[in-house]
PDB file of N, CA and C in Angstrom:
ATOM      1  N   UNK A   1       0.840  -1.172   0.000  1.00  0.00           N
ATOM      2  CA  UNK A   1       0.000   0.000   0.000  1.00  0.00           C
ATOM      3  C   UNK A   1       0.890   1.242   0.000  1.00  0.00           C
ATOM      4  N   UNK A   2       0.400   2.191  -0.506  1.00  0.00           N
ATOM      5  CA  UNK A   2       1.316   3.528  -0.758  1.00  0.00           C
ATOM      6  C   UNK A   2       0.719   4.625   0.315  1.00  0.00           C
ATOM      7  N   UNK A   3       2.172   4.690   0.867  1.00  0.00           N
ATOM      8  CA  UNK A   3       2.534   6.048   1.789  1.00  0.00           C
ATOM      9  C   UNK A   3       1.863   7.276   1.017  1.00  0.00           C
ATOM     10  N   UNK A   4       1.656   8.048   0.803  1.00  0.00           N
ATOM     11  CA  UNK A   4       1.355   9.564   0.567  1.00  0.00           C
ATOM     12  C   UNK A   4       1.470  10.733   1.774  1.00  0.00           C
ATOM     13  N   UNK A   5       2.120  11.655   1.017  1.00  0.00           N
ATOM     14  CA  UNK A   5       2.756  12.620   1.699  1.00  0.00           C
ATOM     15  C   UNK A   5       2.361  13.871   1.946  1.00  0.00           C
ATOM     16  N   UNK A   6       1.949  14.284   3.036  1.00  0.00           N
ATOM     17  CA  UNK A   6       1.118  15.704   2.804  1.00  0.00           C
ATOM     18  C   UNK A   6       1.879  16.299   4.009  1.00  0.00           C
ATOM     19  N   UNK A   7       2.083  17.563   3.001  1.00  0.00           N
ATOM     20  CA  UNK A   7       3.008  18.647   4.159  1.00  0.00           C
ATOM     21  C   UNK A   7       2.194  19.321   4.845  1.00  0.00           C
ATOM     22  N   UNK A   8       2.453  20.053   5.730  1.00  0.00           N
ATOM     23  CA  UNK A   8       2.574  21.319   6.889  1.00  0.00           C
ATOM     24  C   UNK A   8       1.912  22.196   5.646  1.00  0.00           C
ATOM     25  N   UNK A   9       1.077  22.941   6.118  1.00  0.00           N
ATOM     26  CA  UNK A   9       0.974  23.850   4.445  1.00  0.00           C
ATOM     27  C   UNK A   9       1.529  25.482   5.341  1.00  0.00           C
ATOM     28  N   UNK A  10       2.211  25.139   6.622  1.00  0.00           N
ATOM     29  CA  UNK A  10       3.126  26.093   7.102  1.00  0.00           C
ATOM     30  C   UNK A  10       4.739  25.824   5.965  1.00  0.00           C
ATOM     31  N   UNK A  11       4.312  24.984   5.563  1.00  0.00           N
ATOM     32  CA  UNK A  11       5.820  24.406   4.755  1.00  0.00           C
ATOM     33  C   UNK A  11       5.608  24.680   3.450  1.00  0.00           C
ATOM     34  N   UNK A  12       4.490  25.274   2.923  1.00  0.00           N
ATOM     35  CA  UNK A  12       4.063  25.223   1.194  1.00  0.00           C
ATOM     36  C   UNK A  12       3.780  27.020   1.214  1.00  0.00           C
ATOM     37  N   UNK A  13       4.915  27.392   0.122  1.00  0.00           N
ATOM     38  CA  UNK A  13       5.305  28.633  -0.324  1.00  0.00           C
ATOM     39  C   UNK A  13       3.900  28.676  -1.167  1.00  0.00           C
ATOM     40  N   UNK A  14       3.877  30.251  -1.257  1.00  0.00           N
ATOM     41  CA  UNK A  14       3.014  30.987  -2.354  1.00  0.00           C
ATOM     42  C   UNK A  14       3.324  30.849  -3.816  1.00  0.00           C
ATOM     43  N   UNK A  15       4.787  30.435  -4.032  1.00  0.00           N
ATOM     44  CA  UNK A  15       4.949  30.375  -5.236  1.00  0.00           C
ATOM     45  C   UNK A  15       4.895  28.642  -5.563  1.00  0.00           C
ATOM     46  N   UNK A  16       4.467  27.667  -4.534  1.00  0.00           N
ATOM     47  CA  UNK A  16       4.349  26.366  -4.814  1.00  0.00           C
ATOM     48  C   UNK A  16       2.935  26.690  -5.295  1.00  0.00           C
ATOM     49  N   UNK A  17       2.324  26.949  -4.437  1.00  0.00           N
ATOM     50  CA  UNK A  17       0.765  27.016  -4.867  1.00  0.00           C
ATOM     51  C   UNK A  17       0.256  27.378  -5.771  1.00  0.00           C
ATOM     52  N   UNK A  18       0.838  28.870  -6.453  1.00  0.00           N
ATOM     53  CA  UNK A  18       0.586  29.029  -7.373  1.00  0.00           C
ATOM     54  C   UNK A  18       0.841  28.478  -8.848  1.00  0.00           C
ATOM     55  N   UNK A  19       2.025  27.856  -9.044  1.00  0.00           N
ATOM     56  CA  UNK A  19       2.273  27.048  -9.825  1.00  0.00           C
ATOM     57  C   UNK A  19       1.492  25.575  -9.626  1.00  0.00           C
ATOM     58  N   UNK A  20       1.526  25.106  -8.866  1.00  0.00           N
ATOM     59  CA  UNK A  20       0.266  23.988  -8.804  1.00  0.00           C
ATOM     60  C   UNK A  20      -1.219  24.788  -9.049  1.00  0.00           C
ATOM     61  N   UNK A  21      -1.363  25.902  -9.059  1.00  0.00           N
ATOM     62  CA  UNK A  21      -2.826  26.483  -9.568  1.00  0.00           C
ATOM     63  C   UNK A  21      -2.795  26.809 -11.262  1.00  0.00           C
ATOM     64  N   UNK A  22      -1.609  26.792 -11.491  1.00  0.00           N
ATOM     65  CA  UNK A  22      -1.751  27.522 -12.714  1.00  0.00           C
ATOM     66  C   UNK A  22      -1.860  26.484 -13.978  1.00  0.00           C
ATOM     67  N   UNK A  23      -1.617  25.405 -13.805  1.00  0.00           N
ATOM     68  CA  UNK A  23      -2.190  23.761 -14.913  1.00  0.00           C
ATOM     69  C   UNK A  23      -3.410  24.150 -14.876  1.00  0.00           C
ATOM     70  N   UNK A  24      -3.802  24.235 -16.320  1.00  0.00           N
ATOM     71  CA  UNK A  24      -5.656  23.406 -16.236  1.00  0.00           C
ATOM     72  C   UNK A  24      -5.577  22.233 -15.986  1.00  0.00           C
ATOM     73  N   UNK A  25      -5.128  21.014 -16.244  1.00  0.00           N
ATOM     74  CA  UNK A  25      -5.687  19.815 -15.962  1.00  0.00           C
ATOM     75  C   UNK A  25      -5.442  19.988 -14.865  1.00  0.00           C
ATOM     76  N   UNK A  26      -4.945  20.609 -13.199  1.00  0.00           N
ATOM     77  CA  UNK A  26      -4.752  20.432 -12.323  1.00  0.00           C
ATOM     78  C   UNK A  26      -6.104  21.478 -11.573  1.00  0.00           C
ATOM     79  N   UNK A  27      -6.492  22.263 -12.300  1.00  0.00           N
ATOM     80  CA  UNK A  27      -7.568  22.714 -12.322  1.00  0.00           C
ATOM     81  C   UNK A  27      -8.613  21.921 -12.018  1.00  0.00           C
ATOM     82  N   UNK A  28      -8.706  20.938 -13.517  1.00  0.00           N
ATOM     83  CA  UNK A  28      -9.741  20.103 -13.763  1.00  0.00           C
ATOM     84  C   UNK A  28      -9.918  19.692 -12.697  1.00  0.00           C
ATOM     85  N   UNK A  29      -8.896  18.909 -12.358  1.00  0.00           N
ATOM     86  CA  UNK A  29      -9.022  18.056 -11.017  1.00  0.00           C
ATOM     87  C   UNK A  29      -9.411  18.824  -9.757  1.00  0.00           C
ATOM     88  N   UNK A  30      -9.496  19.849  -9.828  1.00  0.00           N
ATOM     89  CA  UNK A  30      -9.686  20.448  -8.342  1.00  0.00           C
ATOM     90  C   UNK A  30     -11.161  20.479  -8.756  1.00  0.00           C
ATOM     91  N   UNK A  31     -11.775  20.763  -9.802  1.00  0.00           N
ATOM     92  CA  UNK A  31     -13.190  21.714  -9.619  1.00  0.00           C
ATOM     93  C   UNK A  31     -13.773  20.445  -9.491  1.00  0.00           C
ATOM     94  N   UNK A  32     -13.313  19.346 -10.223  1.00  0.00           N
ATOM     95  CA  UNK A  32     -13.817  17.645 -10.330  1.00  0.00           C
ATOM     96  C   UNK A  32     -14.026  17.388  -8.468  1.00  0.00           C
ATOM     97  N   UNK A  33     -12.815  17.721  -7.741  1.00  0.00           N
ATOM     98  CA  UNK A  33     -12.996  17.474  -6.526  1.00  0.00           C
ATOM     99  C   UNK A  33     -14.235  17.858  -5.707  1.00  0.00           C
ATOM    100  N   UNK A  34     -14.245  18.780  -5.786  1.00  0.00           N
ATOM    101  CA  UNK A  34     -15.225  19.975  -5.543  1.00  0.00           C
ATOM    102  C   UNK A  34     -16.927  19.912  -5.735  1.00  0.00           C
ATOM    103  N   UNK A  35     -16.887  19.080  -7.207  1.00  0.00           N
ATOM    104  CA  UNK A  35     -18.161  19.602  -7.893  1.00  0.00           C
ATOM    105  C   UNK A  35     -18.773  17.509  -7.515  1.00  0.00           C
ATOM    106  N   UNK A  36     -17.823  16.332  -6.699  1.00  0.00           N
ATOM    107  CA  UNK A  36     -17.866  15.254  -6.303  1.00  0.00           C
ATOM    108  C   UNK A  36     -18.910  15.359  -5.370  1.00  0.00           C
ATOM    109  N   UNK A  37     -20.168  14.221  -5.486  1.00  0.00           N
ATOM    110  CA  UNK A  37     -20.976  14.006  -4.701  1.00  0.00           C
ATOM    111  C   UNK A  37     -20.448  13.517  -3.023  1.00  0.00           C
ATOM    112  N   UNK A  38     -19.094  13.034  -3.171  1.00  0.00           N
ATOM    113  CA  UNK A  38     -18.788  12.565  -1.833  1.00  0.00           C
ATOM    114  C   UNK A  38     -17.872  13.197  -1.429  1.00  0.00           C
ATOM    115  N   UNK A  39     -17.127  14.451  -2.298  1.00  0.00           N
ATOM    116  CA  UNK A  39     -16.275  15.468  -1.983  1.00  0.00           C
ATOM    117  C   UNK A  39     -14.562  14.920  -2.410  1.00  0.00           C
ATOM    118  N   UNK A  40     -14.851  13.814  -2.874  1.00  0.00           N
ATOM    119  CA  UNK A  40     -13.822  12.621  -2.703  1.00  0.00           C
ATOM    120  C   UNK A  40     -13.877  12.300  -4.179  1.00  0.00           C
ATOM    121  N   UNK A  41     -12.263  11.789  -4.689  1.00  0.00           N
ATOM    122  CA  UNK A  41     -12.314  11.393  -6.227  1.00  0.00           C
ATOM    123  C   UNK A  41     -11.486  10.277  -6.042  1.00  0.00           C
ATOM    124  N   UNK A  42     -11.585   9.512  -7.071  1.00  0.00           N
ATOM    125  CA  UNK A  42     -10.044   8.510  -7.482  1.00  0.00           C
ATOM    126  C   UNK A  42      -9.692   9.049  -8.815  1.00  0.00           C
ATOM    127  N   UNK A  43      -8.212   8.824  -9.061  1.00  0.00           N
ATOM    128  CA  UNK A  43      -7.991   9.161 -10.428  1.00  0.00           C
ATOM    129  C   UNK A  43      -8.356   9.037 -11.011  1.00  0.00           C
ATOM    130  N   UNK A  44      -8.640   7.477 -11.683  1.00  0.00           N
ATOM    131  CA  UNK A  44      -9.361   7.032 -12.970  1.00  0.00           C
ATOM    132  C   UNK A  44     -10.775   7.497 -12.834  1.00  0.00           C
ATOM    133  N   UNK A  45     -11.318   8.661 -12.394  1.00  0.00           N
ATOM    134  CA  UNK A  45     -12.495   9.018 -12.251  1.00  0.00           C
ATOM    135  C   UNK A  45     -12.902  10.351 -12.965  1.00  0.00           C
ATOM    136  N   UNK A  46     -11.858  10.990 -13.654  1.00  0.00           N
ATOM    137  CA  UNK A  46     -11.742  12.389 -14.019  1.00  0.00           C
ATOM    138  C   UNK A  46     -10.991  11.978 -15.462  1.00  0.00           C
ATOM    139  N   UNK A  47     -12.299  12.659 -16.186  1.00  0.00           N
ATOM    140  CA  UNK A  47     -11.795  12.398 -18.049  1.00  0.00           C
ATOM    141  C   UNK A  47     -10.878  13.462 -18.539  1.00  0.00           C
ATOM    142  N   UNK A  48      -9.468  13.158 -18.109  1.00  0.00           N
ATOM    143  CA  UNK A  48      -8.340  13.875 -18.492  1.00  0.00           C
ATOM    144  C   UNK A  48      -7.904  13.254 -20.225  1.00  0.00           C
ATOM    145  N   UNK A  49      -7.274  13.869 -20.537  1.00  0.00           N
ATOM    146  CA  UNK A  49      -7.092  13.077 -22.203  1.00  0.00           C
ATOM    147  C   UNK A  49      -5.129  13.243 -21.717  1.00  0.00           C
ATOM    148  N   UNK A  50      -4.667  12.323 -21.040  1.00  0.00           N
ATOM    149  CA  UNK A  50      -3.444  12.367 -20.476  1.00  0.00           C
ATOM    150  C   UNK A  50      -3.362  11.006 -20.245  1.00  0.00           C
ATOM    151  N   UNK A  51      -1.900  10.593 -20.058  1.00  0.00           N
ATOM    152  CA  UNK A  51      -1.486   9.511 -19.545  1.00  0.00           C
ATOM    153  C   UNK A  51      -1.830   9.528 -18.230  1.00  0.00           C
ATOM    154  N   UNK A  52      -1.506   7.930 -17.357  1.00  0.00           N
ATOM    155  CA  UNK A  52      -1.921   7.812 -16.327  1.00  0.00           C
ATOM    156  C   UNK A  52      -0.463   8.384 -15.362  1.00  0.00           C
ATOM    157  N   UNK A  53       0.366   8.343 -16.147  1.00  0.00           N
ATOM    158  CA  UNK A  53       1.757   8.732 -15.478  1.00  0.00           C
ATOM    159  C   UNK A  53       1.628  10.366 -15.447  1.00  0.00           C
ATOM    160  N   UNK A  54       1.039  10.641 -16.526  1.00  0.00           N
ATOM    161  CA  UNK A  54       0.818  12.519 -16.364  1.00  0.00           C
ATOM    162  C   UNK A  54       0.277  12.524 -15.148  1.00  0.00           C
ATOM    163  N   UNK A  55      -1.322  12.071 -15.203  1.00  0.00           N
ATOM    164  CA  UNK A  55      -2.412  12.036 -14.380  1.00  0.00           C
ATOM    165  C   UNK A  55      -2.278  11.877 -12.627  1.00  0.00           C
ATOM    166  N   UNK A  56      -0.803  10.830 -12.418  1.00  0.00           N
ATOM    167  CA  UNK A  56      -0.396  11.262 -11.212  1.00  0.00           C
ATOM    168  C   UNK A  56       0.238  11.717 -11.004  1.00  0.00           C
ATOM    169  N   UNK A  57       1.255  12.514 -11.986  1.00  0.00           N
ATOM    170  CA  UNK A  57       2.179  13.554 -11.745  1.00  0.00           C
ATOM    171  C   UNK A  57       1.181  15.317 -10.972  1.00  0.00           C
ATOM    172  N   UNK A  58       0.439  14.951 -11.808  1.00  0.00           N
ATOM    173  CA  UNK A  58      -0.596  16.268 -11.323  1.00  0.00           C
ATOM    174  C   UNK A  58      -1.273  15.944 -10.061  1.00  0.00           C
ATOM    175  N   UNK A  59      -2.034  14.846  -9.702  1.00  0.00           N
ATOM    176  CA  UNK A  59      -2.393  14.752  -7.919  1.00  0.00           C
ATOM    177  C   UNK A  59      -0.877  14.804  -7.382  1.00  0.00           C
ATOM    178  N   UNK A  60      -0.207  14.227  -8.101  1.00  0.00           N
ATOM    179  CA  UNK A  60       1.076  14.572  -6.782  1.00  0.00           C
ATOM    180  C   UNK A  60       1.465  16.015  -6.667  1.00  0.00           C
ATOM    181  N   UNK A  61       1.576  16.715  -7.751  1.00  0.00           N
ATOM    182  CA  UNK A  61       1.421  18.512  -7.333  1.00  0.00           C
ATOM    183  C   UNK A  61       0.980  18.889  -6.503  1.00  0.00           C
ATOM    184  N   UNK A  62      -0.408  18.599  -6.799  1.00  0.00           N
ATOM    185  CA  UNK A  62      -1.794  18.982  -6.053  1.00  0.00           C
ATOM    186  C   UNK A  62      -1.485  18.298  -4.299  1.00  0.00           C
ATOM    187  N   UNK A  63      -0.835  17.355  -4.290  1.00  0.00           N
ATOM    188  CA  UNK A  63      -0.368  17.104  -3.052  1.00  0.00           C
ATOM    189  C   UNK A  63       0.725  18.056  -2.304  1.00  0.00           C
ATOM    190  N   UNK A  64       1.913  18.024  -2.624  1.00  0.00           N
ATOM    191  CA  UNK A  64       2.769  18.778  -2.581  1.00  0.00           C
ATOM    192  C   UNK A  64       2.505  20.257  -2.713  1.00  0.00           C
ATOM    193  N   UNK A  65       0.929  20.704  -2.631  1.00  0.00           N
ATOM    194  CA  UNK A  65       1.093  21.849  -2.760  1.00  0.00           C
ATOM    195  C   UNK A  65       0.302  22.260  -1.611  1.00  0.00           C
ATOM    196  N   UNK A  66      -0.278  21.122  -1.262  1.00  0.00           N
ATOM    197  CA  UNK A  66      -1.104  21.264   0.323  1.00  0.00           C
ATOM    198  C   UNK A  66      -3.019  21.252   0.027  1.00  0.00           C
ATOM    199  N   UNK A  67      -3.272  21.267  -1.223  1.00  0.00           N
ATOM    200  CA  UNK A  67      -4.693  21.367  -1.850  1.00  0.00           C
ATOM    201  C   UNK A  67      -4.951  20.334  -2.170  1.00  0.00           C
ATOM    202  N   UNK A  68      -4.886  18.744  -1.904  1.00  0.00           N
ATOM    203  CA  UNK A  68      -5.462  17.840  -1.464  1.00  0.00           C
ATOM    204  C   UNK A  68      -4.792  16.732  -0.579  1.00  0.00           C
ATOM    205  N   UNK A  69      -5.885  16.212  -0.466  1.00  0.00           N
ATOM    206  CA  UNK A  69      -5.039  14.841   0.631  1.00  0.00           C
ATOM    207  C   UNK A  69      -5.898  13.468   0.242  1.00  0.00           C
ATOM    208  N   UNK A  70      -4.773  12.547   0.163  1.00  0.00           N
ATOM    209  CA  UNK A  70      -5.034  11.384  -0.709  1.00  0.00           C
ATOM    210  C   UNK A  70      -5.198  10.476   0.285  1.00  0.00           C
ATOM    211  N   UNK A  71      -6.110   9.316   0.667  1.00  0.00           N
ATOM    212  CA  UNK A  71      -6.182   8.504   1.174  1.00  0.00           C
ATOM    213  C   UNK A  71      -6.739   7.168   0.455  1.00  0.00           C
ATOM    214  N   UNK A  72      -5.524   5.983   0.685  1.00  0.00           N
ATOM    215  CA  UNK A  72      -6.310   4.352   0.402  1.00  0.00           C
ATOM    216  C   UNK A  72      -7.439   3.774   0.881  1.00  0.00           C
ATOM    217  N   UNK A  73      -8.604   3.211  -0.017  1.00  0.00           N
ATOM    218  CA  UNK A  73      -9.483   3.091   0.108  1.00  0.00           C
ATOM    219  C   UNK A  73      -9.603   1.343  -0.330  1.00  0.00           C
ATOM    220  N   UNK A  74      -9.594   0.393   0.145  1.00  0.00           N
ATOM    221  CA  UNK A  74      -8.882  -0.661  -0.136  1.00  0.00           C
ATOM    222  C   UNK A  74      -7.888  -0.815  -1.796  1.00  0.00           C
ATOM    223  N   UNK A  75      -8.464  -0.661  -3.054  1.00  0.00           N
ATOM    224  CA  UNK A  75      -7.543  -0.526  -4.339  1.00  0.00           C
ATOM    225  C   UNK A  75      -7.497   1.211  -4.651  1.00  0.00           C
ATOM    226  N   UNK A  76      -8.709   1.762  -3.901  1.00  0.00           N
ATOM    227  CA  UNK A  76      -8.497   3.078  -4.554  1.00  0.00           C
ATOM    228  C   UNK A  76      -7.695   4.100  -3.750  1.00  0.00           C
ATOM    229  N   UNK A  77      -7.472   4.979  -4.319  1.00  0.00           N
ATOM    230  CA  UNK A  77      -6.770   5.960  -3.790  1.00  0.00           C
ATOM    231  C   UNK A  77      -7.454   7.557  -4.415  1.00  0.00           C
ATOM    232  N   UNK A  78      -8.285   7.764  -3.012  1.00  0.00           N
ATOM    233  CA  UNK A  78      -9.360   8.791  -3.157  1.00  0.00           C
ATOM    234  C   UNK A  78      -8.416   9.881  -2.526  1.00  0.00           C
ATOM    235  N   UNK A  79      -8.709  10.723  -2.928  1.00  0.00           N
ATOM    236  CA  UNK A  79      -8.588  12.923  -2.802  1.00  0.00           C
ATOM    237  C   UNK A  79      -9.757  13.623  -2.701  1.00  0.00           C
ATOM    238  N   UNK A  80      -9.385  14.212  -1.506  1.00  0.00           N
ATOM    239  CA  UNK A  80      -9.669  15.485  -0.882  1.00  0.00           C
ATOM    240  C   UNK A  80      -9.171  16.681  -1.067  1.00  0.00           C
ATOM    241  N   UNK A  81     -10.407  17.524  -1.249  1.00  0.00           N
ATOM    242  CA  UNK A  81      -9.333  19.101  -1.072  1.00  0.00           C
ATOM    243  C   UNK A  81      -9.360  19.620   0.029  1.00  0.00           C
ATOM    244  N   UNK A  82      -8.404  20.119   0.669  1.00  0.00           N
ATOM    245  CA  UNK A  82      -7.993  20.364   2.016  1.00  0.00           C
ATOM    246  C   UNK A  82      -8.435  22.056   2.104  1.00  0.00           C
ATOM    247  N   UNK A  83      -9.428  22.214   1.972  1.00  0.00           N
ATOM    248  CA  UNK A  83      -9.972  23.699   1.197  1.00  0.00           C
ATOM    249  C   UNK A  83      -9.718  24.972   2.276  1.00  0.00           C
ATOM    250  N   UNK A  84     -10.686  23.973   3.806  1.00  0.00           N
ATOM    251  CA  UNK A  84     -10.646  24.656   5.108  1.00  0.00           C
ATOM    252  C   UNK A  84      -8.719  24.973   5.662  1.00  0.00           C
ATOM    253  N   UNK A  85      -7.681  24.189   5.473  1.00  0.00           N
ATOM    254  CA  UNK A  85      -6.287  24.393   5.718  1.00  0.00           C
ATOM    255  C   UNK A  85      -5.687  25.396   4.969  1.00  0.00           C
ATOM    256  N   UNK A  86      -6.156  25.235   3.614  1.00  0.00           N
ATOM    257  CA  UNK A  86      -5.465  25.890   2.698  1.00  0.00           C
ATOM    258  C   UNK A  86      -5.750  27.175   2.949  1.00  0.00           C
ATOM    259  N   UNK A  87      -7.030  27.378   2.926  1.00  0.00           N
ATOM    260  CA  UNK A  87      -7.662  28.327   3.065  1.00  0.00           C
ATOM    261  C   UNK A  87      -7.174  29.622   4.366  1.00  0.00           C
ATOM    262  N   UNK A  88      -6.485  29.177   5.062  1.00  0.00           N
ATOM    263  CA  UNK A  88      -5.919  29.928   6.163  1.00  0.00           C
ATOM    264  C   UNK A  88      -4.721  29.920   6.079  1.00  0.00           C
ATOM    265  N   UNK A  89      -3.706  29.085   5.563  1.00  0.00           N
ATOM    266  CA  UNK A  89      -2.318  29.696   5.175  1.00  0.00           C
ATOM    267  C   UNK A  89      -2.396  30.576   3.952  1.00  0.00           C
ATOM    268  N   UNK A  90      -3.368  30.731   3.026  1.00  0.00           N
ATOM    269  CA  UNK A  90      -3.476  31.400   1.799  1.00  0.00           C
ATOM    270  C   UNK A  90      -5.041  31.979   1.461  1.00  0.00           C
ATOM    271  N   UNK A  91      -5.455  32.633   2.308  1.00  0.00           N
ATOM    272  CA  UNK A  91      -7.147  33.481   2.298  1.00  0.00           C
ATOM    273  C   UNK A  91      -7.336  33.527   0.811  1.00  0.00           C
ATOM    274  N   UNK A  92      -8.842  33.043   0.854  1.00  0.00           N
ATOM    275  CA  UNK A  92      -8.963  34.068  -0.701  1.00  0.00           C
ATOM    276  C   UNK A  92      -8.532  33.609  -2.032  1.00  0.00           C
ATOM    277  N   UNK A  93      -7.256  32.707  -1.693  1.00  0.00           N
ATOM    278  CA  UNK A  93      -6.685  32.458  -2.813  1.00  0.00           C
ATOM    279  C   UNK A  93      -7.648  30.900  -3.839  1.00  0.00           C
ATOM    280  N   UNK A  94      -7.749  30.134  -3.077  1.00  0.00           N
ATOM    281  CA  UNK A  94      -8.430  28.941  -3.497  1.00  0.00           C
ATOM    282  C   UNK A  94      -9.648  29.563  -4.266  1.00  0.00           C
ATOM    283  N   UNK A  95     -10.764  30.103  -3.772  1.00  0.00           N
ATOM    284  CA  UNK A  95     -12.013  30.395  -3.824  1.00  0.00           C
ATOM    285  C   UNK A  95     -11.902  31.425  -5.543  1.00  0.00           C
ATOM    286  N   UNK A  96     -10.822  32.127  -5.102  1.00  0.00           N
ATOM    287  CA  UNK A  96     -10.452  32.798  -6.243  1.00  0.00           C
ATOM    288  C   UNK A  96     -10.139  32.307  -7.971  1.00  0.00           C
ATOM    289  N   UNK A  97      -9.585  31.508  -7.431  1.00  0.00           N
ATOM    290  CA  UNK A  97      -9.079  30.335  -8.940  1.00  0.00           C
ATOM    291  C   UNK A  97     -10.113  29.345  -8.935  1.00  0.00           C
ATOM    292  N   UNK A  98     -10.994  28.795  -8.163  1.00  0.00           N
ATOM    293  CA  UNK A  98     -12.036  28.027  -8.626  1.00  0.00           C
ATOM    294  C   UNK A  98     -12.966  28.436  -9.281  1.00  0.00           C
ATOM    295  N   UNK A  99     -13.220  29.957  -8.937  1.00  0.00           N
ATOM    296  CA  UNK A  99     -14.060  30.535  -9.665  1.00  0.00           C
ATOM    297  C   UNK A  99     -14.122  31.752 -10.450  1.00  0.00           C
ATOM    298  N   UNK A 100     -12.907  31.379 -11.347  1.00  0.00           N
ATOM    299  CA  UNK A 100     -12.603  32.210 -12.538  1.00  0.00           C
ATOM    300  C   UNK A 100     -12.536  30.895 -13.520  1.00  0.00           C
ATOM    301  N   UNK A 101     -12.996  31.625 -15.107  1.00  0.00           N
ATOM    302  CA  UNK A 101     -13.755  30.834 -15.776  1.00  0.00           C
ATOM    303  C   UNK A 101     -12.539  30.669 -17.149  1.00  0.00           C
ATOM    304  N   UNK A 102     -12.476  29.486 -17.382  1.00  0.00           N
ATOM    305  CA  UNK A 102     -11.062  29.386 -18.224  1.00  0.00           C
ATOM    306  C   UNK A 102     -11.494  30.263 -19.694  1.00  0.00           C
TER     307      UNK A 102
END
């Protein structure tokens, strides 16, 4: 089973975040998170037109950037957006990029 790593988002710079905000497909995946009946996704659940090696290169951003948190679900491996954390090392900022319109 796989470890996953979620920092301190006392440890995740403004300029991490923003570069993990600034991908659309990393986008995708956030509003996908978001717009989830259980608040919760697995990868293979979001119609990216990407490899699966892209596809976790981008949740792992999205990890590393403190804007979600991944947990095993016996085969799956579901994400959260950590909206309420983020949201207080960086006000404003989340709410802001979710809802500006590509």
């Amino acid at each position: 089973m796989k470890a996953y790593n979620h920092p301190d988002l006392e440890e995740v710079s403004l300029t991490t975040a923003m570069q993990a905000l600034a991908d659309p497909a990393r986008m995708a995946i956030l509003r996908a998170v978001v717009e989830s009946e259980s608040g919760e996704i697995a990868c293979n659940e979001i119609s990216l037109q990407l490899s699966k090696a892209t596809v976790s290169h981008h949740f792992e951003t999205l990890r590393e950037a403190g804007l979600i948190r991944t947990r095993v679900a016996g085969t799956k491996c579901l994400s959260s957006l950590r909206g309420e954390e983020f949201d207080e090392r960086f006000p404003g900022l989340l709410e802001l990029v979710l809802n500006e319109s590509d």
